[in-house]
N, C-alpha and C. Protein backbone atom coordinates (compact mmCIF):
# COMPACT_ATOMS: atom_id res chain seq x y z
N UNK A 1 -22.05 -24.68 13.57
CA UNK A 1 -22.51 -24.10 14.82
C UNK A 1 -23.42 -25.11 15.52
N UNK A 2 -23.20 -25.50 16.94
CA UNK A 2 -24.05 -26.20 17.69
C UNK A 2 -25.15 -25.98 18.68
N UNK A 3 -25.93 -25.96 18.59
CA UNK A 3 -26.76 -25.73 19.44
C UNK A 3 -26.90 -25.76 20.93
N UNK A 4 -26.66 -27.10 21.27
CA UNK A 4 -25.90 -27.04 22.80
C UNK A 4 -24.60 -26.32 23.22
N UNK A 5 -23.92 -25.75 22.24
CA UNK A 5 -22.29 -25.40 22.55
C UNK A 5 -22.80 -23.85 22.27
N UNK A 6 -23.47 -22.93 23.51
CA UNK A 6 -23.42 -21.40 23.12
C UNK A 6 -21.88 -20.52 22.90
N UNK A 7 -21.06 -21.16 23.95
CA UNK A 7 -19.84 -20.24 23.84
C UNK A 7 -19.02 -20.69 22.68
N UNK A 8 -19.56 -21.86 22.47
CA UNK A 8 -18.70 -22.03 20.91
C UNK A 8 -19.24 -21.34 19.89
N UNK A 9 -20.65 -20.86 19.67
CA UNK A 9 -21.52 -20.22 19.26
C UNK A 9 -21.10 -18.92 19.00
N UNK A 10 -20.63 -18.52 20.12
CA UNK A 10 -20.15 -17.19 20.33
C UNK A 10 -18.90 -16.53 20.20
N UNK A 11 -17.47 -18.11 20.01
CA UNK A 11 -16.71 -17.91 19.68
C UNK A 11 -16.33 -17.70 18.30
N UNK A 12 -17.38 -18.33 17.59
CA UNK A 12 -17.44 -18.61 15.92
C UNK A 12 -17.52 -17.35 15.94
N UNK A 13 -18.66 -16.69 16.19
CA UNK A 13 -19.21 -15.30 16.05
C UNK A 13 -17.63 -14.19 16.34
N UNK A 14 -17.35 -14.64 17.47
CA UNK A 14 -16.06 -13.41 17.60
C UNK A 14 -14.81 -13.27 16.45
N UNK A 15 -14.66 -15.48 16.49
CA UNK A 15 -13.46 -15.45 15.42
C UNK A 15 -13.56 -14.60 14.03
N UNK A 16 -15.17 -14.60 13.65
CA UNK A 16 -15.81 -14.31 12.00
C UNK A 16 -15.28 -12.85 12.13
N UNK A 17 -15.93 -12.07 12.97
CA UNK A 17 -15.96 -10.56 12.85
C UNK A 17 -14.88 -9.92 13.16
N UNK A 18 -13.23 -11.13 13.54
CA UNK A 18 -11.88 -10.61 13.67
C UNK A 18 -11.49 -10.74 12.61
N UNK A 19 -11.70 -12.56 11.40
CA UNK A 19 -11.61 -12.10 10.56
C UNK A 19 -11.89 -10.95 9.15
N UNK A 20 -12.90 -11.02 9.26
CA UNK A 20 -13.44 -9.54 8.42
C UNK A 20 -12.86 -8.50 8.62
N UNK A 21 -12.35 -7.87 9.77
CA UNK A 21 -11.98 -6.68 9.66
C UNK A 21 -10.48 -6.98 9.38
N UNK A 22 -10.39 -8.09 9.81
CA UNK A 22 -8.55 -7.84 8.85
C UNK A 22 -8.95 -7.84 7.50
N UNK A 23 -9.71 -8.70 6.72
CA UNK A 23 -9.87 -8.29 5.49
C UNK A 23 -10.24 -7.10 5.27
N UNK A 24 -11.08 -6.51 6.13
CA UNK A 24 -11.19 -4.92 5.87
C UNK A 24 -10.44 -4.15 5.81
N UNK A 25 -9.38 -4.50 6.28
CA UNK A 25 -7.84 -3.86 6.15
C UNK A 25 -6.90 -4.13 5.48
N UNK A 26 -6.81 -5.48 5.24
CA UNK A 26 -6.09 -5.66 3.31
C UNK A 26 -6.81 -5.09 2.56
N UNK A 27 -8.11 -4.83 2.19
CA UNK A 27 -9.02 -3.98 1.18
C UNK A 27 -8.25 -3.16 1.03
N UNK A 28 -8.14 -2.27 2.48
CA UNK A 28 -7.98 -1.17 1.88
C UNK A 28 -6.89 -0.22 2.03
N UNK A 29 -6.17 -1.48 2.77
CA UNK A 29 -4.25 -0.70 2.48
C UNK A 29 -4.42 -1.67 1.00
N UNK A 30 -4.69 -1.97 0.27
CA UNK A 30 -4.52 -2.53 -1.06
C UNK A 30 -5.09 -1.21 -1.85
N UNK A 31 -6.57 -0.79 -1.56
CA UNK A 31 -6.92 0.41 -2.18
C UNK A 31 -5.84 1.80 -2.44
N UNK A 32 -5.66 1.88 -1.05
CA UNK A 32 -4.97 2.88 -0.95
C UNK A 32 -3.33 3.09 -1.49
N UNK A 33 -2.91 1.98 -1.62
CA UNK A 33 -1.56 1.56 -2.29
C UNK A 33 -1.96 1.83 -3.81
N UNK A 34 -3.32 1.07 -4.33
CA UNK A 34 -3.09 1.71 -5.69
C UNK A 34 -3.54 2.67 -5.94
N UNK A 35 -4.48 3.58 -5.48
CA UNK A 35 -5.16 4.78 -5.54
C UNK A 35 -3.51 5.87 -5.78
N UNK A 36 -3.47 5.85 -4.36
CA UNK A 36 -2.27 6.33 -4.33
C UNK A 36 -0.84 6.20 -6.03
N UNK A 37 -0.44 5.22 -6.08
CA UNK A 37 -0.04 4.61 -7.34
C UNK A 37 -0.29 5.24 -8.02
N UNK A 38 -1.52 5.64 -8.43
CA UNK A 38 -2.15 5.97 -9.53
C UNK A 38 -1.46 7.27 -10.09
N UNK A 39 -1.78 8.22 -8.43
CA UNK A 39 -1.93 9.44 -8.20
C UNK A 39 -0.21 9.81 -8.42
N UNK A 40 0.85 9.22 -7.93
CA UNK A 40 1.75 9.12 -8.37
C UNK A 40 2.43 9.09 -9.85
N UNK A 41 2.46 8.18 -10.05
CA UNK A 41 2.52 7.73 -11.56
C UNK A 41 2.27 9.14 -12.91
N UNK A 42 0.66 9.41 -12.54
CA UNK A 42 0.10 10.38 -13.42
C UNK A 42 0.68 11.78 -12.98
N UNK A 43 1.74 12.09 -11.88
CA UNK A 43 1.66 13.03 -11.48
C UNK A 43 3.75 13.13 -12.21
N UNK A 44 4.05 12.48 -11.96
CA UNK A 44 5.75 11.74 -12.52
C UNK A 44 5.88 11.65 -13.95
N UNK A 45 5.00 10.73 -14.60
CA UNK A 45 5.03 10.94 -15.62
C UNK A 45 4.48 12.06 -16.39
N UNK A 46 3.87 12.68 -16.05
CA UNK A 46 3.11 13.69 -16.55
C UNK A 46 3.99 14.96 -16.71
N UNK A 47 4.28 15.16 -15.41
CA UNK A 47 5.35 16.59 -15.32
C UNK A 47 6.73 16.20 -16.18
N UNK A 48 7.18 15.12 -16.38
CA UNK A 48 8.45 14.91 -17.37
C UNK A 48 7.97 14.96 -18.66
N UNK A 49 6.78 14.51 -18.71
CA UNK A 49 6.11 14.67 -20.51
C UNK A 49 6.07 16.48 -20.90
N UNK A 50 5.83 17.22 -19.66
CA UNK A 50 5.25 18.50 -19.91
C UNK A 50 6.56 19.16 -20.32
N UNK A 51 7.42 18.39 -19.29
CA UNK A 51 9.58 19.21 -19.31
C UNK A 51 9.84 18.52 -20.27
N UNK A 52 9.08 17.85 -21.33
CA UNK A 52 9.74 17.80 -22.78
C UNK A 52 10.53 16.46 -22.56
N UNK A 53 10.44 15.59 -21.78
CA UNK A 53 11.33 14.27 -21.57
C UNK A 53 10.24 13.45 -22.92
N UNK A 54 11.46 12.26 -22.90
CA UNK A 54 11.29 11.19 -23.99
C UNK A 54 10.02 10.26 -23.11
N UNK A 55 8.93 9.42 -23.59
CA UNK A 55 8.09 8.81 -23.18
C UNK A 55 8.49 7.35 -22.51
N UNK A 56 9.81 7.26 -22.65
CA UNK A 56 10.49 5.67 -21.92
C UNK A 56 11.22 6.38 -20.69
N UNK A 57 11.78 7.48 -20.84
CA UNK A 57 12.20 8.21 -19.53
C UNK A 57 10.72 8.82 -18.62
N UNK A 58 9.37 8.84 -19.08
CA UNK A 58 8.68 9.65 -17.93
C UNK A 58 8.34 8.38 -17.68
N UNK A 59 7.28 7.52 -18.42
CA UNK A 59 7.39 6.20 -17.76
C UNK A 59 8.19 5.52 -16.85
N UNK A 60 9.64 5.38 -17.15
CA UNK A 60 10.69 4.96 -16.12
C UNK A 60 10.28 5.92 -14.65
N UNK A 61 9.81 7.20 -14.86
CA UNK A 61 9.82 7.96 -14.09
C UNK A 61 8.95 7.70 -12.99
N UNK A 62 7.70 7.71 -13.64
CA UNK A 62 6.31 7.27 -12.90
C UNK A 62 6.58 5.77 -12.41
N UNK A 63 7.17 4.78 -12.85
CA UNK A 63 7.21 3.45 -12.51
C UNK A 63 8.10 3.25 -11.34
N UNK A 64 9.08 4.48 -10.43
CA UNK A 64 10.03 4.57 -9.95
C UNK A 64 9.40 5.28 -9.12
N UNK A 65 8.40 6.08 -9.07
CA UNK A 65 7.40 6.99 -7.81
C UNK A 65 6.59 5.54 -7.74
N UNK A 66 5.77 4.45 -8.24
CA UNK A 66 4.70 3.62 -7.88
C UNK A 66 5.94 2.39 -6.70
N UNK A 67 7.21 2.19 -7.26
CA UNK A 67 7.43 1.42 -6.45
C UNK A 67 8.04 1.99 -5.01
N UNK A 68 8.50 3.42 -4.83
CA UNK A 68 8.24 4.08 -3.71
C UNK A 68 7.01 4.23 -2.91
N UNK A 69 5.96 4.08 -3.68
CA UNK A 69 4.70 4.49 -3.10
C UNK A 69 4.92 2.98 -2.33
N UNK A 70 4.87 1.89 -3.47
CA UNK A 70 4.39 0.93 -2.45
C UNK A 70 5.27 0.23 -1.36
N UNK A 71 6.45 0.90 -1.37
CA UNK A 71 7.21 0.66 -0.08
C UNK A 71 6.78 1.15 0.98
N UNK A 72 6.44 2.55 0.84
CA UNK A 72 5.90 3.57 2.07
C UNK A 72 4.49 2.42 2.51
N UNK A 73 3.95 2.33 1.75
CA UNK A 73 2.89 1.80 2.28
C UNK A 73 3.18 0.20 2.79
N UNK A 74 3.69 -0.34 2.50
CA UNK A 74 4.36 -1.68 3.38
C UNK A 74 5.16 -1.40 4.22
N UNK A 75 5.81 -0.55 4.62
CA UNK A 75 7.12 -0.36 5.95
C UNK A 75 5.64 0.31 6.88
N UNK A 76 4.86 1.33 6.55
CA UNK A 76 3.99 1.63 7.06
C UNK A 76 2.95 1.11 8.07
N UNK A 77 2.49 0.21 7.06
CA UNK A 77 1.49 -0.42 7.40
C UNK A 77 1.62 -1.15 8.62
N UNK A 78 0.40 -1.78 9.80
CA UNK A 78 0.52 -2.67 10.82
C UNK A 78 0.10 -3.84 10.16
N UNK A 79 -0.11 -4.09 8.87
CA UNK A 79 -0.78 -5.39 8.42
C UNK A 79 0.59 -6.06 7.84
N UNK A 80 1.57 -5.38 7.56
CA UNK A 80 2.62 -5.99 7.01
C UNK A 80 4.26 -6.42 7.86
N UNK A 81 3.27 -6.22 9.20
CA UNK A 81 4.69 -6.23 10.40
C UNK A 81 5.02 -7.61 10.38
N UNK A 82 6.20 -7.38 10.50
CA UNK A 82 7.32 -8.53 11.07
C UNK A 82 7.73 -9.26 9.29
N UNK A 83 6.93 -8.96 7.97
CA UNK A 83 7.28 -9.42 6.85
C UNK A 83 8.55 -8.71 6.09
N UNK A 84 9.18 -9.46 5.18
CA UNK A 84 10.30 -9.31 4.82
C UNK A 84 10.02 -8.63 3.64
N UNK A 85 10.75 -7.29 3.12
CA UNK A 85 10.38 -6.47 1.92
C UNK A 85 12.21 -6.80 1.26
N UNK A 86 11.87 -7.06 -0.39
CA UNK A 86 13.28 -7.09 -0.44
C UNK A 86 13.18 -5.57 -1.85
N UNK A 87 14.14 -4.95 -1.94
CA UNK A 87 13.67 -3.91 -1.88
C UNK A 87 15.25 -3.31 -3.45
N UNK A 88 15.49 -2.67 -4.09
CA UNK A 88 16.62 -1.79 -4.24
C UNK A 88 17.17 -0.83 -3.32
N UNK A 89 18.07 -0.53 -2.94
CA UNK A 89 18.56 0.54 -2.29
C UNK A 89 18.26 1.93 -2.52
N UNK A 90 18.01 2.43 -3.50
CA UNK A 90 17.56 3.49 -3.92
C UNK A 90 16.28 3.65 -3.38
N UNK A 91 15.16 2.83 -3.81
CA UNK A 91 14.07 2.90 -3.65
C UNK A 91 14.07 3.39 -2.07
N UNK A 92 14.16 2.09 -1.12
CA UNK A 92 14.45 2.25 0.15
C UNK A 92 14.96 3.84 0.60
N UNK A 93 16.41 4.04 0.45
CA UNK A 93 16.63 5.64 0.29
C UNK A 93 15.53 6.57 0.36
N UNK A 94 14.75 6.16 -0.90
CA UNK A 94 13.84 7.29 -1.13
C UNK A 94 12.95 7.73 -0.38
N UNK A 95 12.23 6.26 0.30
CA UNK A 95 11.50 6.07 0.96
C UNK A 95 11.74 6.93 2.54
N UNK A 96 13.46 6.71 3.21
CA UNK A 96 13.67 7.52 4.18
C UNK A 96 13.80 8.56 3.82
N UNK A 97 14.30 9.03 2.86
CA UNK A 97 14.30 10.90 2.72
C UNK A 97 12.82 11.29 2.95
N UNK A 98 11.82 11.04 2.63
CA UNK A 98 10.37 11.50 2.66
C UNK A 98 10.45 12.28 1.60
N UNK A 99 10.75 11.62 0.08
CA UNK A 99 10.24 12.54 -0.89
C UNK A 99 8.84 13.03 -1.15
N UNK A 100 7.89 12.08 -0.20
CA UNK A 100 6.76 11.88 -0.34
C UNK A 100 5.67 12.37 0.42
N UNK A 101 4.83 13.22 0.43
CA UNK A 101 3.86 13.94 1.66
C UNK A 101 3.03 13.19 1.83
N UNK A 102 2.48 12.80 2.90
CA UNK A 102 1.37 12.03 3.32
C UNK A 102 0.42 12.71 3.91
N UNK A 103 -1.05 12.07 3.42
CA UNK A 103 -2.13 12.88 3.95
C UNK A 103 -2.95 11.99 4.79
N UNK A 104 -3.60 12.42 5.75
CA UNK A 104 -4.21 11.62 6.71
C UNK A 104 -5.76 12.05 6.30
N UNK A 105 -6.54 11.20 6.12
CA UNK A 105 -8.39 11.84 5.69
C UNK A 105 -9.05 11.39 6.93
């Protein structure tokens, strides 16, 4: 930062606080992708453990809701526009049916 150069001064200042809030926003579409994940997962695997499924089928299960989750949340997102998702077909599928409810806080 220079002393004689205020608007450069001030540009530093603008560039800093544009970057931060994009990082504030990978935070926390990253949070929310695994939070979410989580909430998934334990909710997939769990209910197939309870219906008496084998522990490599609820796992498969829950591991098949986390990579839906994190599609929704990348096709979603404005931080991930114009990037290339390469994806299974199924998954994708899943993703347009809306097996999935979304909550807004």
């Amino acid at each position: 930062m220079n002393i004689a150069d205020p608007f450069g001064a001030i540009a530093d200042i603008i560039v800093g606080v544009y970057q931060t809030k994009k990082i504030q926003g990978w935070v926390s579409l990253l949070f929310q992708t695994f939070y979410s994940s989580v909430v998934v997962f334990c909710s997939a695997c769990g209910g197939s453990l309870v219906a008496s499924k084998s522990w490599p089928v609820s796992v498969g299960l829950g591991l098949i809701g986390i990579a839906t989750t994190m599609v929704i949340f990348f096709v979603k997102s404005k931080l991930t526009k114009g990037m290339l998702l390469v994806a299974p077909t199924d998954i994708v599928n899943a993703e347009q049916a809306s097996h999935m409810t979304e909550i807004q806080k």
